[in-house]
C-alpha atoms as a PDB file:
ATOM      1  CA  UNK A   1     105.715 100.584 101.339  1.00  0.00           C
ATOM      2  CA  UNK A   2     103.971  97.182 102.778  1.00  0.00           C
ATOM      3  CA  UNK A   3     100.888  95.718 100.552  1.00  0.00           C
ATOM      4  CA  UNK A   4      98.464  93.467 102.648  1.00  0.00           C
ATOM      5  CA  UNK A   5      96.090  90.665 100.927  1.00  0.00           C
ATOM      6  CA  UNK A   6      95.344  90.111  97.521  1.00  0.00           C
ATOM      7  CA  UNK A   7      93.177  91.949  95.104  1.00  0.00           C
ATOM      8  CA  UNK A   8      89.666  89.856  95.110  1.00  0.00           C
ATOM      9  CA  UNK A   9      88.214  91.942  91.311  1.00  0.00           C
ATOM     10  CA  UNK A  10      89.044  94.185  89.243  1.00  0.00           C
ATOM     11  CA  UNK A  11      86.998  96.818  87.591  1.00  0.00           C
ATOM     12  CA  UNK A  12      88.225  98.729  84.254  1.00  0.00           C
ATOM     13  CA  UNK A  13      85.626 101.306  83.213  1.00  0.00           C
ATOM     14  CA  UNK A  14      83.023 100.660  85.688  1.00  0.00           C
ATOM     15  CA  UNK A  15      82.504  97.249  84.961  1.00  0.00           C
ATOM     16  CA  UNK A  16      83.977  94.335  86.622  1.00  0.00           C
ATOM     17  CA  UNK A  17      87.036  92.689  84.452  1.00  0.00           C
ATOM     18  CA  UNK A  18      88.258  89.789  86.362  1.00  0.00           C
ATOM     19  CA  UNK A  19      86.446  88.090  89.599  1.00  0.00           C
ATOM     20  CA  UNK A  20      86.891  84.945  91.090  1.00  0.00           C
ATOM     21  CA  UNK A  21      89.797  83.561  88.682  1.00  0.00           C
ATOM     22  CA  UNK A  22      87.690  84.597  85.830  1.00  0.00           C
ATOM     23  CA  UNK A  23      88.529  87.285  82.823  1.00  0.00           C
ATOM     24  CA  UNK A  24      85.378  89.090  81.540  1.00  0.00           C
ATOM     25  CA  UNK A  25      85.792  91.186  78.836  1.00  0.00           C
ATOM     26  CA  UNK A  26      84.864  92.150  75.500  1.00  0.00           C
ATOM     27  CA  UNK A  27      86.886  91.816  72.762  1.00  0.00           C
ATOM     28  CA  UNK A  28      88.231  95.615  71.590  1.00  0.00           C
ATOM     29  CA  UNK A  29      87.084  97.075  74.893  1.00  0.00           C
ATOM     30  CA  UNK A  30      90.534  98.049  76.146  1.00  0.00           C
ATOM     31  CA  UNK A  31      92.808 100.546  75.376  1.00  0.00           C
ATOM     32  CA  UNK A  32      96.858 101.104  76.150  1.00  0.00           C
ATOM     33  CA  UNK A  33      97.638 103.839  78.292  1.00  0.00           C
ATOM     34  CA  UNK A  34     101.911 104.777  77.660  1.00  0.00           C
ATOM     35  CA  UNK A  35     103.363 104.073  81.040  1.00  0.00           C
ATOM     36  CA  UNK A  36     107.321 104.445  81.580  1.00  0.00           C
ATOM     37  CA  UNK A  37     108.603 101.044  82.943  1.00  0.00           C
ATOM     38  CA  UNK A  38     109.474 100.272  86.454  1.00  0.00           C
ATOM     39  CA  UNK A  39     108.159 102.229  89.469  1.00  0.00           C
ATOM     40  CA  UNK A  40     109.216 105.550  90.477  1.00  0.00           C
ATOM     41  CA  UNK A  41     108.814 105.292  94.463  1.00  0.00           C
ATOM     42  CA  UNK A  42     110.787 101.750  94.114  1.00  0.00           C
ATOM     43  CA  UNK A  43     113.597 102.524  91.929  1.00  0.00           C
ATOM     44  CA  UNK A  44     114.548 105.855  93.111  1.00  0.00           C
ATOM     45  CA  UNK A  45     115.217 104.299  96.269  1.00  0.00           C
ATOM     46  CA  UNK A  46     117.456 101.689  94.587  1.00  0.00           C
ATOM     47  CA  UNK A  47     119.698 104.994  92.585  1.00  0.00           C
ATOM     48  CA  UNK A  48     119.504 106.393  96.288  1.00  0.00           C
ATOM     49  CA  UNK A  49     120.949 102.969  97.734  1.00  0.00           C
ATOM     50  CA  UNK A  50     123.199 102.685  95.005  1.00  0.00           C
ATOM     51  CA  UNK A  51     124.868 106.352  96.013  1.00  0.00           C
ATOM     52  CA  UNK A  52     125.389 105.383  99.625  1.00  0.00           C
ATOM     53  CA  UNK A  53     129.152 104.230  99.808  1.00  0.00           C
ATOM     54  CA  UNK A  54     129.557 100.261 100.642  1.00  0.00           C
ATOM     55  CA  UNK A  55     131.949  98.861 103.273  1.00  0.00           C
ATOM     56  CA  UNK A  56     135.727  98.228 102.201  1.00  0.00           C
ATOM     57  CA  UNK A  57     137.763  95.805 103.519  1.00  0.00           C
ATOM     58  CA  UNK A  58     140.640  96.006 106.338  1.00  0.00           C
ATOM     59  CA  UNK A  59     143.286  93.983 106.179  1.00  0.00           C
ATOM     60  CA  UNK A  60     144.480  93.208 109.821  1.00  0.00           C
ATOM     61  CA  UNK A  61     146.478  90.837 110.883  1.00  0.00           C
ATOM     62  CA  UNK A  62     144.344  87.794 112.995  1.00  0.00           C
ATOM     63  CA  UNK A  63     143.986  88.130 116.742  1.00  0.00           C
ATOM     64  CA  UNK A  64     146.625  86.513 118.605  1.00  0.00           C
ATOM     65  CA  UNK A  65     145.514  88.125 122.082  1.00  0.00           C
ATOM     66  CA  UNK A  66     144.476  85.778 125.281  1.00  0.00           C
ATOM     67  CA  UNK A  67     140.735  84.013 124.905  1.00  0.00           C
ATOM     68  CA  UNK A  68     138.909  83.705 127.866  1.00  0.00           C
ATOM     69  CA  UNK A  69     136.915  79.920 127.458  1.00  0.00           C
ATOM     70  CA  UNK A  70     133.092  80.276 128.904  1.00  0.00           C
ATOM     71  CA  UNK A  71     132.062  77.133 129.694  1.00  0.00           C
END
């Protein structure tokens, strides 16, 4: 998901809440609306990710073979 720019207002309601750095509102004019925490497209690609194996380690022994010099 890519998100260009920056929101400019916001309207809640039909009527404009916040433009130009400033909050207009009403006092008692909102209400909460339950949400469940964190977003659903976002963090089911992070259990997804997490469920992909990572890389392990080989222990070798270091390279002792001829090295060509590039000059």
């Amino acid at each position: 998901m890519k998100c260009h720019g920056v929101p400019v207002a916001t309207i809640s309601q039909g009527k404009i809440v916040y433009r130009d750095g400033k909050l207009n509102i009403t006092r008692g004019s909102g209400r909460y609306i339950p949400r469940p925490t964190g977003s659903t497209y976002v963090y089911s690609r992070v259990h997804q990710r997490d469920k992909i194996p990572r890389y392990v380690k080989v222990d070798r022994e270091p390279y002792t073979g001829p090295v060509v010099k590039l000059d």
